[in-house]
PDB file of N, CA and C in Angstrom:
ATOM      1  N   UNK A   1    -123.645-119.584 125.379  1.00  0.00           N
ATOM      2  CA  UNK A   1    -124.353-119.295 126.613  1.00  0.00           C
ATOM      3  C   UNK A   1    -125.479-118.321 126.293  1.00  0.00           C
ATOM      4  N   UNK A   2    -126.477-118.581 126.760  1.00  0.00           N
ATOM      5  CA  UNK A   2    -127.673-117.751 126.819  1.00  0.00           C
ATOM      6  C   UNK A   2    -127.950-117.088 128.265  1.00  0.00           C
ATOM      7  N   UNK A   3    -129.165-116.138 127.433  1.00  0.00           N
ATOM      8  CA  UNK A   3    -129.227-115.232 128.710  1.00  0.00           C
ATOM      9  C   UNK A   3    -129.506-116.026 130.147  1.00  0.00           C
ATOM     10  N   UNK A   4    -130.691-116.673 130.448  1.00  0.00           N
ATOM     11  CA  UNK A   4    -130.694-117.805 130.894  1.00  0.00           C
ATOM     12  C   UNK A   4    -129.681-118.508 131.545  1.00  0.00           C
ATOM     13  N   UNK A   5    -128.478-119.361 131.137  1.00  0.00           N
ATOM     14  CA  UNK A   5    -127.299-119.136 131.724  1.00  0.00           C
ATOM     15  C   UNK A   5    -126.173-118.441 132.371  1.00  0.00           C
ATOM     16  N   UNK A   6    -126.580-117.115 131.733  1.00  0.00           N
ATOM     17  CA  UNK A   6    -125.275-116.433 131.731  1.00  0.00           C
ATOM     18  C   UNK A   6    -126.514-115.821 133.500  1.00  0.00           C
ATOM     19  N   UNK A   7    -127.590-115.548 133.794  1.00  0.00           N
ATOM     20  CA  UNK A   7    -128.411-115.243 134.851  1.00  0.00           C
ATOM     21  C   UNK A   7    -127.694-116.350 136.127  1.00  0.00           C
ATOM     22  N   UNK A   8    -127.931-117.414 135.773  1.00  0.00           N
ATOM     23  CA  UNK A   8    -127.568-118.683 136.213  1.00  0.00           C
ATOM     24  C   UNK A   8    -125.728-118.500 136.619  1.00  0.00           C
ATOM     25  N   UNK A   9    -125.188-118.285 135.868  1.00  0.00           N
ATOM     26  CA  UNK A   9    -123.494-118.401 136.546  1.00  0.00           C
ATOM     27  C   UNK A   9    -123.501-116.692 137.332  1.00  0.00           C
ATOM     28  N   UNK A  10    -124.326-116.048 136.848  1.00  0.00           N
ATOM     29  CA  UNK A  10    -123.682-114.250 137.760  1.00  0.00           C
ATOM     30  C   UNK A  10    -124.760-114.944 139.509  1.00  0.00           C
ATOM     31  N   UNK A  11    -125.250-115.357 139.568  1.00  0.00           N
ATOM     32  CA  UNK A  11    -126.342-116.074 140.814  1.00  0.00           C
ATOM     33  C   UNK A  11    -125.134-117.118 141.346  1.00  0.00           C
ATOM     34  N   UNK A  12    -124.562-117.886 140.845  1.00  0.00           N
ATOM     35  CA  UNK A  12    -123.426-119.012 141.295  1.00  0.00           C
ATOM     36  C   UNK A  12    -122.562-117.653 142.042  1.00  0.00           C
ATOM     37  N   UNK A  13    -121.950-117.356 141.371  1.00  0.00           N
ATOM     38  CA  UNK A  13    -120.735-116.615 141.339  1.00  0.00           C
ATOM     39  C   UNK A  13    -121.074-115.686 142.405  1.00  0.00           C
ATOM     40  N   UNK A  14    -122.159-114.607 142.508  1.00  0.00           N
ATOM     41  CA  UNK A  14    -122.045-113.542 143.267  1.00  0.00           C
ATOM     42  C   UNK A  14    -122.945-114.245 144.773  1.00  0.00           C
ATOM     43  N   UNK A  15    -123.580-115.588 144.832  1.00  0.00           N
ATOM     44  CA  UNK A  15    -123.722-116.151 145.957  1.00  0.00           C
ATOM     45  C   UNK A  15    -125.385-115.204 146.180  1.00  0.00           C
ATOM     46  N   UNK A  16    -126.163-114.867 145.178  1.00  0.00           N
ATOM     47  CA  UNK A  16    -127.082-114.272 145.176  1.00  0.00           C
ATOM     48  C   UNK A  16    -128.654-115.013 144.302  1.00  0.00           C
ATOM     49  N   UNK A  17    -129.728-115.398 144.682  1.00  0.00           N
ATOM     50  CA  UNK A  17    -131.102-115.745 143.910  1.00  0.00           C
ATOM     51  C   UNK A  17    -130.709-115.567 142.568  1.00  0.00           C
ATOM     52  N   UNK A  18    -131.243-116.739 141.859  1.00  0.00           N
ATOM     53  CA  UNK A  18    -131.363-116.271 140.325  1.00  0.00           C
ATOM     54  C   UNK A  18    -132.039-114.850 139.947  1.00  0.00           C
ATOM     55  N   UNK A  19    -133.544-114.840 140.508  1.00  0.00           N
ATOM     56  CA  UNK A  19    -134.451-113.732 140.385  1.00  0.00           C
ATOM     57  C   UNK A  19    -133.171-112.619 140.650  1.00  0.00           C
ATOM     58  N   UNK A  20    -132.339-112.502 141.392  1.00  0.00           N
ATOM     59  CA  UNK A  20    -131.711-111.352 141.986  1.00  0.00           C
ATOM     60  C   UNK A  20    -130.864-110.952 140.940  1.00  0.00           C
ATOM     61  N   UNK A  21    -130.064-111.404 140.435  1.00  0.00           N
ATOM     62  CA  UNK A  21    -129.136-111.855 139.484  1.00  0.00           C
ATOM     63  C   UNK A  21    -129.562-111.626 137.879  1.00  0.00           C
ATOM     64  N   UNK A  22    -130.947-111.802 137.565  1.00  0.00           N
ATOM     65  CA  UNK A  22    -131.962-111.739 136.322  1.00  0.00           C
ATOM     66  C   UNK A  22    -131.998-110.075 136.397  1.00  0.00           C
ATOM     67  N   UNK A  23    -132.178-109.835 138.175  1.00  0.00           N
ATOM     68  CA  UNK A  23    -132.732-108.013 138.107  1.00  0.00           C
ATOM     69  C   UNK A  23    -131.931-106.914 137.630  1.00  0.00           C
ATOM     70  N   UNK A  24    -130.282-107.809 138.480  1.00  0.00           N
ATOM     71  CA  UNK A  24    -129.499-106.791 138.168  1.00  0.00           C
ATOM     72  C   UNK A  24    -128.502-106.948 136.596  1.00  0.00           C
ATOM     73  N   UNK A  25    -129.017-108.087 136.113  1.00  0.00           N
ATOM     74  CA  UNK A  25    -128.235-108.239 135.169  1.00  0.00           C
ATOM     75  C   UNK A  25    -129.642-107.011 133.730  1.00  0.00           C
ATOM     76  N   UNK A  26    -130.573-107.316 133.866  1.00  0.00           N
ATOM     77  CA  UNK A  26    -131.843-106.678 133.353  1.00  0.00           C
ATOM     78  C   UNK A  26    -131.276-105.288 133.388  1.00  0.00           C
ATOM     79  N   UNK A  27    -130.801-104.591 134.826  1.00  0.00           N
ATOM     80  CA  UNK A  27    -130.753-103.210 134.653  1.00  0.00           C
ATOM     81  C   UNK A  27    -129.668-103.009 134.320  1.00  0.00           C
ATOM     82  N   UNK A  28    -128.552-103.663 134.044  1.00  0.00           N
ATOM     83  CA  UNK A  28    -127.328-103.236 133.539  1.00  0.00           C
ATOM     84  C   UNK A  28    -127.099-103.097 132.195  1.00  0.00           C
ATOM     85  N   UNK A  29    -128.100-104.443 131.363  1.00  0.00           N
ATOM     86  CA  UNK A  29    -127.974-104.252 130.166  1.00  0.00           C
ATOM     87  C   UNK A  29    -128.979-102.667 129.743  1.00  0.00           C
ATOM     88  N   UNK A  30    -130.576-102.178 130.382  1.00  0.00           N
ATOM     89  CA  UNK A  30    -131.311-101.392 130.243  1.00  0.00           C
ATOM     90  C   UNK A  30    -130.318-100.298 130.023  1.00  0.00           C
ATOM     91  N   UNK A  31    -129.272-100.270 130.894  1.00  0.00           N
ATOM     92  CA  UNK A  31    -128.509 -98.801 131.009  1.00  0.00           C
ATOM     93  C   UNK A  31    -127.722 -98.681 130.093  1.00  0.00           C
ATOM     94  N   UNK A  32    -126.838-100.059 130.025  1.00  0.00           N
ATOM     95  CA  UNK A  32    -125.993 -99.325 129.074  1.00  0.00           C
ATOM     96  C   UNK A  32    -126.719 -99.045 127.615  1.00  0.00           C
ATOM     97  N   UNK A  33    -127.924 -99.940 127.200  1.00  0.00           N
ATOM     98  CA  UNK A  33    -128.548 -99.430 125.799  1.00  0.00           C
ATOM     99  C   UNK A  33    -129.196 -98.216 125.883  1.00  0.00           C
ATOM    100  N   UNK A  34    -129.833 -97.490 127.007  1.00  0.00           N
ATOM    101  CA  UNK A  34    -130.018 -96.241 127.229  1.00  0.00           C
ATOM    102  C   UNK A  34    -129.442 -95.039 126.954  1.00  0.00           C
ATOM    103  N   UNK A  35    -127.955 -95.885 127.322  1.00  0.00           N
ATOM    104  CA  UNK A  35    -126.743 -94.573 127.395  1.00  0.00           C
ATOM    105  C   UNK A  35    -126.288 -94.352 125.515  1.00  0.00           C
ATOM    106  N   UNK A  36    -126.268 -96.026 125.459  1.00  0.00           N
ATOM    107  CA  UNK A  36    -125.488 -95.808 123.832  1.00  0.00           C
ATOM    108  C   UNK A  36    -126.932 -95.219 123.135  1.00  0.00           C
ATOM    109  N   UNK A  37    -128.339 -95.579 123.088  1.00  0.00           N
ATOM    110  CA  UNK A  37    -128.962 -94.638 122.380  1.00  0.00           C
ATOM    111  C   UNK A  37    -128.866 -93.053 122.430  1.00  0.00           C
ATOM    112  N   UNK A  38    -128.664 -92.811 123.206  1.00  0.00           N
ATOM    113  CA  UNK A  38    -128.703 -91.382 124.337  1.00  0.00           C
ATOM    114  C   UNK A  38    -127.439 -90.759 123.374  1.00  0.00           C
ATOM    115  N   UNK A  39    -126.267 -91.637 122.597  1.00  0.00           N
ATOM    116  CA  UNK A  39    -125.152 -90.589 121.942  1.00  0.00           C
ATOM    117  C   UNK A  39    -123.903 -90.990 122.944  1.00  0.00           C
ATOM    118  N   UNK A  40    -124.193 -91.662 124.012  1.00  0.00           N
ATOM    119  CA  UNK A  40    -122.563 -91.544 125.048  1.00  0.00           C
ATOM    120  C   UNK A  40    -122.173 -92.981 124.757  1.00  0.00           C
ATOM    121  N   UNK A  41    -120.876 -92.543 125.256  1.00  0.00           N
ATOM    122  CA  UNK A  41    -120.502 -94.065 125.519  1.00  0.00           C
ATOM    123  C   UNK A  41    -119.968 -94.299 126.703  1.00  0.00           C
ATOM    124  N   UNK A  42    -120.390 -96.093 126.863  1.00  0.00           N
ATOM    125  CA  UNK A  42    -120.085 -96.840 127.870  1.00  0.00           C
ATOM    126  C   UNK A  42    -118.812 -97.452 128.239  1.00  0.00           C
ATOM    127  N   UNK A  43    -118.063 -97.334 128.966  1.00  0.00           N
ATOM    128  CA  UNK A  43    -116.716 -98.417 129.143  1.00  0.00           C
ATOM    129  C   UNK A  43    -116.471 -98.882 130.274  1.00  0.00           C
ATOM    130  N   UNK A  44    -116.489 -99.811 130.060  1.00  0.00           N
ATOM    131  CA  UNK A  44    -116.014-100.953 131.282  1.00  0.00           C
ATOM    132  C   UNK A  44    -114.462-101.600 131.348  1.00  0.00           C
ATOM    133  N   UNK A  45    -113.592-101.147 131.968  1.00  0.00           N
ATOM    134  CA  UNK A  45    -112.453-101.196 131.737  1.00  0.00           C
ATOM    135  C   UNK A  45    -112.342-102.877 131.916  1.00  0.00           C
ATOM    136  N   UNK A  46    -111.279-103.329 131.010  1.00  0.00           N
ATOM    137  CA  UNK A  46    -110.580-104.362 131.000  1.00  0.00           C
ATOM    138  C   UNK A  46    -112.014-105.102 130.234  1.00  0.00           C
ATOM    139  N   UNK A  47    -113.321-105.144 130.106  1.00  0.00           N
ATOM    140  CA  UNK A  47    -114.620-105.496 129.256  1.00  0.00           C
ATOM    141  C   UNK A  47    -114.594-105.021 128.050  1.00  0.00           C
ATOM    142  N   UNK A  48    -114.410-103.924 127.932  1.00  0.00           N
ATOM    143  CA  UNK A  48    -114.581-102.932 126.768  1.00  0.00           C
ATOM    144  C   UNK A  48    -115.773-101.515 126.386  1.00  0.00           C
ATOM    145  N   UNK A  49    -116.029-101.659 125.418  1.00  0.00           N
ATOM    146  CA  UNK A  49    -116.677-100.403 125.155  1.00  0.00           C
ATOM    147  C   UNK A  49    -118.077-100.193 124.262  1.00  0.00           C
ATOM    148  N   UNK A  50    -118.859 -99.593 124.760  1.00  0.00           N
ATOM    149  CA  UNK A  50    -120.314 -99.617 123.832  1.00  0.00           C
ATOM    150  C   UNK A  50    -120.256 -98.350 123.649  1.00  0.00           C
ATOM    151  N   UNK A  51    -120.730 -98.270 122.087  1.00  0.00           N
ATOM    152  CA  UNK A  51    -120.879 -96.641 121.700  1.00  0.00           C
ATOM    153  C   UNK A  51    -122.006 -96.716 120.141  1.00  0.00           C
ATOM    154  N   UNK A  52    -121.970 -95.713 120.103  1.00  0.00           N
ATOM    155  CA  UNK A  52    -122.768 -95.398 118.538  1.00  0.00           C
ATOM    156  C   UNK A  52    -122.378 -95.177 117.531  1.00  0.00           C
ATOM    157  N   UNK A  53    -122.002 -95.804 116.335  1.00  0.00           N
ATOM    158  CA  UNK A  53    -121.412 -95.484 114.996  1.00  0.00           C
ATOM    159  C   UNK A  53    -122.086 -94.740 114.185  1.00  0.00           C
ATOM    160  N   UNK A  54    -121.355 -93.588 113.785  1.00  0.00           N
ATOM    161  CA  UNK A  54    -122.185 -93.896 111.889  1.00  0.00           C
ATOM    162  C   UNK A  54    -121.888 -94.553 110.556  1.00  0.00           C
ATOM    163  N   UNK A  55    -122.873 -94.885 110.161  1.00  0.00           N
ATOM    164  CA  UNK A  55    -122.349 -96.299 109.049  1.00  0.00           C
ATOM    165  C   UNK A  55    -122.725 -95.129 107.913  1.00  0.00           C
ATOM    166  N   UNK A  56    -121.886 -94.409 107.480  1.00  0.00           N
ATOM    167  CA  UNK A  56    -122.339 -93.482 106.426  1.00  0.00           C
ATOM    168  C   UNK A  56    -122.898 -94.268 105.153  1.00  0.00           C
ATOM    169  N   UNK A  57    -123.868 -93.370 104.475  1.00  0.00           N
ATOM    170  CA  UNK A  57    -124.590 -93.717 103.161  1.00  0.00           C
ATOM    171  C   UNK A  57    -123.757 -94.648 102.177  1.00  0.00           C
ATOM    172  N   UNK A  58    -124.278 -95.416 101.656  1.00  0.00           N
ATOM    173  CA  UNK A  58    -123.702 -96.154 100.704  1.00  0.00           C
ATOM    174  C   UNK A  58    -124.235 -96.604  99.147  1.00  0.00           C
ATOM    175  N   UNK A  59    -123.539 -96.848  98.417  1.00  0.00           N
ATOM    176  CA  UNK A  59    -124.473 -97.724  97.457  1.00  0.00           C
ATOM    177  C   UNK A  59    -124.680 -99.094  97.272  1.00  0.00           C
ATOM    178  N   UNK A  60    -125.792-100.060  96.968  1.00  0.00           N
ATOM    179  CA  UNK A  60    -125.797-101.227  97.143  1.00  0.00           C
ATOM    180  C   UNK A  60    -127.153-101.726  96.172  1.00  0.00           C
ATOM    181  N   UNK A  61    -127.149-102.543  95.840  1.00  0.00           N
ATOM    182  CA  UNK A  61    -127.594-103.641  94.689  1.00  0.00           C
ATOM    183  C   UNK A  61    -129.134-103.846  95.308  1.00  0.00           C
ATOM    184  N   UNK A  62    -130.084-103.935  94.488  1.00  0.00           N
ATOM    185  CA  UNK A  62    -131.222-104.697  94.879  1.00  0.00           C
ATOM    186  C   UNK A  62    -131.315-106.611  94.285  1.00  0.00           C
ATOM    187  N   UNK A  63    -131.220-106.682  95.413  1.00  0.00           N
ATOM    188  CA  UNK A  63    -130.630-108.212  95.249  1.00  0.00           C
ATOM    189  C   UNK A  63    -132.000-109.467  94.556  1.00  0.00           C
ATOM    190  N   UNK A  64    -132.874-108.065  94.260  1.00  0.00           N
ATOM    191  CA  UNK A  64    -133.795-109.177  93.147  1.00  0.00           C
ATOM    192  C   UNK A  64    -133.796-108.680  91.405  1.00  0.00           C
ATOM    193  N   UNK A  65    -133.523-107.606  91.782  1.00  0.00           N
ATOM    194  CA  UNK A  65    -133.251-106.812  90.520  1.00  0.00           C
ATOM    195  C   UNK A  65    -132.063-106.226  89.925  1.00  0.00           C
ATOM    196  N   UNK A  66    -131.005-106.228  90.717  1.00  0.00           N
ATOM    197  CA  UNK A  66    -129.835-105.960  90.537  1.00  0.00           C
ATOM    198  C   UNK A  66    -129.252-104.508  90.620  1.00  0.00           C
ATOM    199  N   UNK A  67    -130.900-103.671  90.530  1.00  0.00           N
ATOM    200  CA  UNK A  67    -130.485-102.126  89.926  1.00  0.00           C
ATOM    201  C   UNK A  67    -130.006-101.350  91.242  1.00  0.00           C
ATOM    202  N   UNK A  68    -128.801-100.798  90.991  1.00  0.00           N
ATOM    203  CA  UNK A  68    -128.108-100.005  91.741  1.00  0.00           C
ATOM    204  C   UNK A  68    -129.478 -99.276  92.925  1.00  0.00           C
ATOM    205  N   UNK A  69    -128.736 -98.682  94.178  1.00  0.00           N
ATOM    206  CA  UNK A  69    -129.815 -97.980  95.314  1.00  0.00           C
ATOM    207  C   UNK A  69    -129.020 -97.677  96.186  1.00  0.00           C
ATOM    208  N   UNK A  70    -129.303 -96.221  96.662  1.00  0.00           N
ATOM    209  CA  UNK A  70    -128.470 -95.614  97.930  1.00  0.00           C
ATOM    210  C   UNK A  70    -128.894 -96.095  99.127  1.00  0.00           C
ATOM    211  N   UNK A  71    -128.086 -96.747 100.293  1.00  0.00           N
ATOM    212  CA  UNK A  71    -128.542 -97.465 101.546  1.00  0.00           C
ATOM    213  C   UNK A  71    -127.814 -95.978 102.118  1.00  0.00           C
ATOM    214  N   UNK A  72    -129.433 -95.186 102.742  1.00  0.00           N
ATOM    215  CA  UNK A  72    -128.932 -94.109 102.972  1.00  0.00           C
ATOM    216  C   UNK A  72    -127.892 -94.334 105.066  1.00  0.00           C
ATOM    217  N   UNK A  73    -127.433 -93.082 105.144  1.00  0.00           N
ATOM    218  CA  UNK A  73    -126.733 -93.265 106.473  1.00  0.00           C
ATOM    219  C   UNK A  73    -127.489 -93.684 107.287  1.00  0.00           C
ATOM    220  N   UNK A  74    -127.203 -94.212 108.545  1.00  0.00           N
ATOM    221  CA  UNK A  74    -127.496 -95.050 109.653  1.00  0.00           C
ATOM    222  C   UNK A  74    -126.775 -94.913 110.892  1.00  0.00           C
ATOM    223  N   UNK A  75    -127.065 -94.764 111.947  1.00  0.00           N
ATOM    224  CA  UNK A  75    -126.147 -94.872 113.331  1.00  0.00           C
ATOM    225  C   UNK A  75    -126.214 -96.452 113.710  1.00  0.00           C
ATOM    226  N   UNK A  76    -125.170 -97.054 114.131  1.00  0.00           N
ATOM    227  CA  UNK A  76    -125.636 -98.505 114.789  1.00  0.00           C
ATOM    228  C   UNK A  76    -125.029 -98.378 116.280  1.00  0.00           C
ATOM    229  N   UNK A  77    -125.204 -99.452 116.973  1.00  0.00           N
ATOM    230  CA  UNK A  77    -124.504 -99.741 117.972  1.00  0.00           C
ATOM    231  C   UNK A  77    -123.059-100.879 117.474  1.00  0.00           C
ATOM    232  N   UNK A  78    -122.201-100.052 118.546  1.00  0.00           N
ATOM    233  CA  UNK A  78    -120.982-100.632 118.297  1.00  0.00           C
ATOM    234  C   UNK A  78    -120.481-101.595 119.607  1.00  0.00           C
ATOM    235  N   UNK A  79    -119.353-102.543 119.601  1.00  0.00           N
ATOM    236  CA  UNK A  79    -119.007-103.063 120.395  1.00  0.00           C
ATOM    237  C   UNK A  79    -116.705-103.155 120.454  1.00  0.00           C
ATOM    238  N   UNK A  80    -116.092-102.709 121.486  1.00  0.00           N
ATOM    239  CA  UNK A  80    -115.217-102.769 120.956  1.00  0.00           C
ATOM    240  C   UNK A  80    -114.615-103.769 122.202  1.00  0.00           C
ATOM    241  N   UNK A  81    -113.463-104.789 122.207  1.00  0.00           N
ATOM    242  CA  UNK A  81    -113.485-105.627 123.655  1.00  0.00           C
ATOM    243  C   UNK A  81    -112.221-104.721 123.805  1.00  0.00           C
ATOM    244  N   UNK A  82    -112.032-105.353 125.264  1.00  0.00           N
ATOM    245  CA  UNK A  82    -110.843-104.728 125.881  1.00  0.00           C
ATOM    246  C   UNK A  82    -109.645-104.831 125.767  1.00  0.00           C
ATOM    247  N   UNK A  83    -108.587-104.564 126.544  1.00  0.00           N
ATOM    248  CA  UNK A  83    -107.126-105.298 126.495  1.00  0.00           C
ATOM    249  C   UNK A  83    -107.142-106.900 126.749  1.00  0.00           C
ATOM    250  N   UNK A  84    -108.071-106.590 128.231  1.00  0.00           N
ATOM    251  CA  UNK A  84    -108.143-107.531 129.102  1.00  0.00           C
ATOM    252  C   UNK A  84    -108.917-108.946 128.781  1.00  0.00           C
ATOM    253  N   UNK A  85    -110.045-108.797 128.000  1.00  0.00           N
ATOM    254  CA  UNK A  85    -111.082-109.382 127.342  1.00  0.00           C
ATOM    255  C   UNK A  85    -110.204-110.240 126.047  1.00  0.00           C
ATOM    256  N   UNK A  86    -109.685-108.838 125.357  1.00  0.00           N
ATOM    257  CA  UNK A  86    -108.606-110.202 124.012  1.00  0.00           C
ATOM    258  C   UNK A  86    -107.879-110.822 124.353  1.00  0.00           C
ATOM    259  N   UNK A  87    -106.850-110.596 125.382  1.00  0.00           N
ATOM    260  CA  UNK A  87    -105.832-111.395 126.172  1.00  0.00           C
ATOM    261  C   UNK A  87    -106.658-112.657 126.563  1.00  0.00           C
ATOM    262  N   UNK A  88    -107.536-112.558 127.233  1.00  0.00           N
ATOM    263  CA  UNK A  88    -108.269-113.892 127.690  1.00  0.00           C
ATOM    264  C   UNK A  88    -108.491-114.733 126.460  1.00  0.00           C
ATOM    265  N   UNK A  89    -109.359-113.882 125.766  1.00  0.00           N
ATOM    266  CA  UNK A  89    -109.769-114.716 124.620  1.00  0.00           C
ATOM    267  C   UNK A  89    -108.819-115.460 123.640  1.00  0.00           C
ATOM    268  N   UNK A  90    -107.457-114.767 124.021  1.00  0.00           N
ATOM    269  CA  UNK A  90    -106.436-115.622 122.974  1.00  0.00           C
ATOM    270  C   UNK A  90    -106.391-116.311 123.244  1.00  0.00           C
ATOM    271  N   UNK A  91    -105.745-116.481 124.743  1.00  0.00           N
ATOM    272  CA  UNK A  91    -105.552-117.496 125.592  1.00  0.00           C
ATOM    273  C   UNK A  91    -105.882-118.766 125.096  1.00  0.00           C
ATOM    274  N   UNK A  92    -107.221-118.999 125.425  1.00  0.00           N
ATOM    275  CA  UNK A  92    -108.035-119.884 125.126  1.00  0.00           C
ATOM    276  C   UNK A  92    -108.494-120.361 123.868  1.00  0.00           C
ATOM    277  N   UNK A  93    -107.933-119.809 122.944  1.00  0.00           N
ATOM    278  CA  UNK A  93    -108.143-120.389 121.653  1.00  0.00           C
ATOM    279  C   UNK A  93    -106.590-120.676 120.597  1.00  0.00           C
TER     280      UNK A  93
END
């Protein structure tokens, strides 16, 4: 499913305009990447959780040359699902 769709079933579902549905789906994602840049984290119970990692420094190969190189530290964004979210997902698979 694409964004596109996924606009398309929250507009089915909540009985609301696509445009309407595009807006609020737009500001929900804006916020929560706001928040996880910002250092906090997000949770949506029974959805799960957005937050910020650190992927500490590492060493790693230059993959044309082979010669060793420090991939220095990094923060990423993280994603963790819920109770509620894996239960479903077993379900179904």
């Amino acid at each position: 499913m694409n964004k596109g769709e996924l606009v398309e079933a929250i507009a089915d579902r909540a009985s609301v305009s696509r445009k309407e549905a595009e807006v609020v789906l737009n500001a929900a994602l804006e916020t929560i990447v706001d928040a996880v840049s910002e250092g906090n984290k997000v949770t949506l119970v029974g959805f799960g959780s957005f937050e910020s990692r650190v992927r500490q420094a590492r060493e790693g190969r230059n993959p044309q040359t082979g010669k060793k190189m420090t991939i220095p530290e990094t923060v990423v964004p993280a994603f963790s699902a819920g109770k509620l979210f894996k239960e479903k997902v077993s379900i179904h698979n």
